[in-house]
N, C-alpha and C. Protein backbone atom coordinates (compact mmCIF):
# COMPACT_ATOMS: atom_id res chain seq x y z
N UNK A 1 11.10 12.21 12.89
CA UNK A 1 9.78 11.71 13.24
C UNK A 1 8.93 11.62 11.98
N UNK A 2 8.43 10.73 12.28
CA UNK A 2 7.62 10.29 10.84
C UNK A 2 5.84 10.76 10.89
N UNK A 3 5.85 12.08 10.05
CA UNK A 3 4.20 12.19 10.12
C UNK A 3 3.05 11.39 9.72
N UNK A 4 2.08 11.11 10.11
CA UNK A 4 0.64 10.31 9.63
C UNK A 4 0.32 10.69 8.41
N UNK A 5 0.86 11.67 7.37
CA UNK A 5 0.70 11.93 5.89
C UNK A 5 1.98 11.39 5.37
N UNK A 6 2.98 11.19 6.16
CA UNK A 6 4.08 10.70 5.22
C UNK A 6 3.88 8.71 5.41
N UNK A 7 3.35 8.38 6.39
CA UNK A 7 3.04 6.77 6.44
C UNK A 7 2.00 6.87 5.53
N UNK A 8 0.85 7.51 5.55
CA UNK A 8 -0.30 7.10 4.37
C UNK A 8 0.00 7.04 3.14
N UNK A 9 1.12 8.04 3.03
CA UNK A 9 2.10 8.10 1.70
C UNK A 9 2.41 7.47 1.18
N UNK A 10 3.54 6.90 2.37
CA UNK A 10 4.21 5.24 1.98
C UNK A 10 3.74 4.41 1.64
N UNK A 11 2.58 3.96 2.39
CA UNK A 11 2.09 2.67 2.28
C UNK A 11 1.04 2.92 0.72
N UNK A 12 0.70 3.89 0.25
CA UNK A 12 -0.09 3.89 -0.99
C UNK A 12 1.64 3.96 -1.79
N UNK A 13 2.54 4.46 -1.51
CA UNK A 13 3.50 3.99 -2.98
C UNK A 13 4.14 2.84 -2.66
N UNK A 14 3.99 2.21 -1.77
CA UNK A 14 4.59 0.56 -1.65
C UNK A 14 3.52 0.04 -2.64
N UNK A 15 1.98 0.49 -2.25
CA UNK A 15 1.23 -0.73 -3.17
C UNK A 15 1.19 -0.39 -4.77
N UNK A 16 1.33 0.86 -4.72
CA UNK A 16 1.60 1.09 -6.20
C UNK A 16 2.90 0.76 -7.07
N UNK A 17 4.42 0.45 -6.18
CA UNK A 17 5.27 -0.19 -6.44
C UNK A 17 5.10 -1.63 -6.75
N UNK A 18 4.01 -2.26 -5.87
CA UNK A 18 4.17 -3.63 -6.13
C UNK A 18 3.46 -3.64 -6.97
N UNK A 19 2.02 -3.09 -7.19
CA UNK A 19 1.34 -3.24 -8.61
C UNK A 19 2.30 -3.03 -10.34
N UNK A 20 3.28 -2.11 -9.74
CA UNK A 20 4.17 -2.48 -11.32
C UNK A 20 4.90 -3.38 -11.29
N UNK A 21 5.67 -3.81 -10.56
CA UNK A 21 5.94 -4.99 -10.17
C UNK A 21 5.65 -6.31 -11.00
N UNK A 22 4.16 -6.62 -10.63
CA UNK A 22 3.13 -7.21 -11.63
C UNK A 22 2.85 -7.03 -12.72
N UNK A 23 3.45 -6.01 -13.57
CA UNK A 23 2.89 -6.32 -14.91
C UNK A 23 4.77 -5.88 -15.50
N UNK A 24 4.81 -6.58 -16.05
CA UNK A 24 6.41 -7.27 -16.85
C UNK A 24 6.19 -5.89 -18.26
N UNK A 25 5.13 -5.36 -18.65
CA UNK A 25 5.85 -4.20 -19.19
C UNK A 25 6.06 -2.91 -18.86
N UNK A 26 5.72 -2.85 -17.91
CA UNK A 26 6.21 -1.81 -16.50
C UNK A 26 7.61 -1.93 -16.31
N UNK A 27 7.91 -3.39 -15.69
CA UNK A 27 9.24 -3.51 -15.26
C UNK A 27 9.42 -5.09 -15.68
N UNK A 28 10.29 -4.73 -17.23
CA UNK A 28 10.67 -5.96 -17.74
C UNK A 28 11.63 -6.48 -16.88
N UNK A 29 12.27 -7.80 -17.17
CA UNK A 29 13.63 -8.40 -16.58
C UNK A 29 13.13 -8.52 -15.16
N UNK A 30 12.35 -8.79 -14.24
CA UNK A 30 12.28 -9.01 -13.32
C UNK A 30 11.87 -10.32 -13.16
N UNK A 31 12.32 -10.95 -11.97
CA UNK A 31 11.94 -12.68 -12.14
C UNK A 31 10.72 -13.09 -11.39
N UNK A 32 10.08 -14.03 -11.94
CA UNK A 32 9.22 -14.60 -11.80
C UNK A 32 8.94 -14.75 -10.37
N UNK A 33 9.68 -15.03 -9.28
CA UNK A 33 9.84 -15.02 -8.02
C UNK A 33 9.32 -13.80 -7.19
N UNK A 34 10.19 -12.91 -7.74
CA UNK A 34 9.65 -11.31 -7.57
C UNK A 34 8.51 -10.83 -7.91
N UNK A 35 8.22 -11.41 -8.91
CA UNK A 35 6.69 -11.02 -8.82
C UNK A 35 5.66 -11.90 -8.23
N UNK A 36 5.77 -12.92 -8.54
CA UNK A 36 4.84 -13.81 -6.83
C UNK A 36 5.00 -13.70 -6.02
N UNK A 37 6.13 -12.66 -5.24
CA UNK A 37 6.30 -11.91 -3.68
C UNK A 37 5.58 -10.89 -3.49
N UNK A 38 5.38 -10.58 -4.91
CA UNK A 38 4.64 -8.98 -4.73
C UNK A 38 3.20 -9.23 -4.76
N UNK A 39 3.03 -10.21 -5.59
CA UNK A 39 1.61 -10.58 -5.79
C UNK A 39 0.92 -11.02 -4.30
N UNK A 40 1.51 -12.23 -3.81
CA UNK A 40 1.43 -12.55 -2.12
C UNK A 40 1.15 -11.48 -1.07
N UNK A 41 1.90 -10.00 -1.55
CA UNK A 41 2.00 -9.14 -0.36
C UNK A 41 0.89 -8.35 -0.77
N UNK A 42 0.61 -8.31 -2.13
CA UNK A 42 -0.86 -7.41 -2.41
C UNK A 42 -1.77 -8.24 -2.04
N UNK A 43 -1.73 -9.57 -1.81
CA UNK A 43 -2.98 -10.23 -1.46
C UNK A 43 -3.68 -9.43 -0.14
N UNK A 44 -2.82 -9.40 0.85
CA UNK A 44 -3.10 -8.97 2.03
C UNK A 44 -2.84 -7.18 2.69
N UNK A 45 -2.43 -6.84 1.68
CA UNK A 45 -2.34 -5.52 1.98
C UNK A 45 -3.52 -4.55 1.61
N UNK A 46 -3.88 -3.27 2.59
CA UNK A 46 -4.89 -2.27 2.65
C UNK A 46 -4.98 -2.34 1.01
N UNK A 47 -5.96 -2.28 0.85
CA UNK A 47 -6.66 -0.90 -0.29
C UNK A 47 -7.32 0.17 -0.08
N UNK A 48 -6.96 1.32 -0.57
CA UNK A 48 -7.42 2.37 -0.54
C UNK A 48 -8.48 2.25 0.29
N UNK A 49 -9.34 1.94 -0.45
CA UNK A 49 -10.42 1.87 0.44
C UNK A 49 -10.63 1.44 2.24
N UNK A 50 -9.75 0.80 2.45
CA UNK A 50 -9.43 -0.30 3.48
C UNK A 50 -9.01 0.91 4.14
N UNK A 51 -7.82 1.67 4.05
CA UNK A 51 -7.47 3.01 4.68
C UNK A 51 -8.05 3.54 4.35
N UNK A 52 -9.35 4.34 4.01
CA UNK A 52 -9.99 5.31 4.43
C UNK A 52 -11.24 4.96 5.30
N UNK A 53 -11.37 3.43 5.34
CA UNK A 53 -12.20 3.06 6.52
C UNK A 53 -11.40 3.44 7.84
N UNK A 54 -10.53 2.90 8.08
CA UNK A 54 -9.86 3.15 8.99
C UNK A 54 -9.30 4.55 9.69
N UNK A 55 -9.97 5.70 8.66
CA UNK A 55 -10.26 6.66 8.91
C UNK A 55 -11.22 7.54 9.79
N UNK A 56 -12.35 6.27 9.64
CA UNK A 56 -13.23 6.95 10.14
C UNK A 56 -13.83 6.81 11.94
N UNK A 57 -14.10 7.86 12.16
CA UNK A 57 -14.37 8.06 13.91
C UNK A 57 -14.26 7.15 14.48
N UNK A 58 -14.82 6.22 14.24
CA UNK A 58 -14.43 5.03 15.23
C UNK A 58 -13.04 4.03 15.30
N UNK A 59 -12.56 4.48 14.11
CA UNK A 59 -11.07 3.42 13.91
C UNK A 59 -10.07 4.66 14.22
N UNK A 60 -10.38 5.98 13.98
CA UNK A 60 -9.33 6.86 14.06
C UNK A 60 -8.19 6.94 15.44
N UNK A 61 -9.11 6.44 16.59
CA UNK A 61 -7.70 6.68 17.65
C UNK A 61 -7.06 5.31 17.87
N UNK A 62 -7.42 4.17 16.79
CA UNK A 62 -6.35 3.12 16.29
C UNK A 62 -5.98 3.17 15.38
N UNK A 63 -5.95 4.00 14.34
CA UNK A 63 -4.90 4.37 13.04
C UNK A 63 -4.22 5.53 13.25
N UNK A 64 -2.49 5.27 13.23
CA UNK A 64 -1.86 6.41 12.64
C UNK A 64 -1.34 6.79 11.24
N UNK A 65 -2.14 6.06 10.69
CA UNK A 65 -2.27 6.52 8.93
C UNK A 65 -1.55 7.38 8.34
N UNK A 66 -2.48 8.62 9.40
CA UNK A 66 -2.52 9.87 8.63
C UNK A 66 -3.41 10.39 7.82
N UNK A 67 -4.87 9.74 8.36
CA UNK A 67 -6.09 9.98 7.15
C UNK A 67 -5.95 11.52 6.96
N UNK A 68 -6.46 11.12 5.48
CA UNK A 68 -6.59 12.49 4.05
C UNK A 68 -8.04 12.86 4.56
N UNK A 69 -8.25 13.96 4.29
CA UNK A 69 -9.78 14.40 4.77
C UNK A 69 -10.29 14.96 2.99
């Protein structure tokens, strides 16, 4: 079973995966393709900020996050 601290987890090191992703001296040799997939999926994905709105009282019994207090 997957806890609400281990999804908030995830989803902040997916976006921090794709942010290196994006910069070629992070992670040379990667193709051009791959990084306009990643770029595309950060377009639309939470930011921080975005999840810790979704934290709060009124979004909380529609997020299973896992908000950080």
């Amino acid at each position: 079973m997957t806890l609400p601290e281990e999804r908030w987890n995830s989803l902040e090191q997916a976006r921090q995966f794709m942010l290196r992703l994006l910069d070629p001296k992070q992670t040379p040799g990667i193709p051009k393709r791959i990084r306009l997939d990643a770029r595309a999926r950060l377009k639309h994905f939470p930011t921080p900020t975005e999840m810790a709105l979704l934290c709060q009282p009124q979004h909380r019994a529609l997020s299973k996050l896992g908000c950080k207090r």
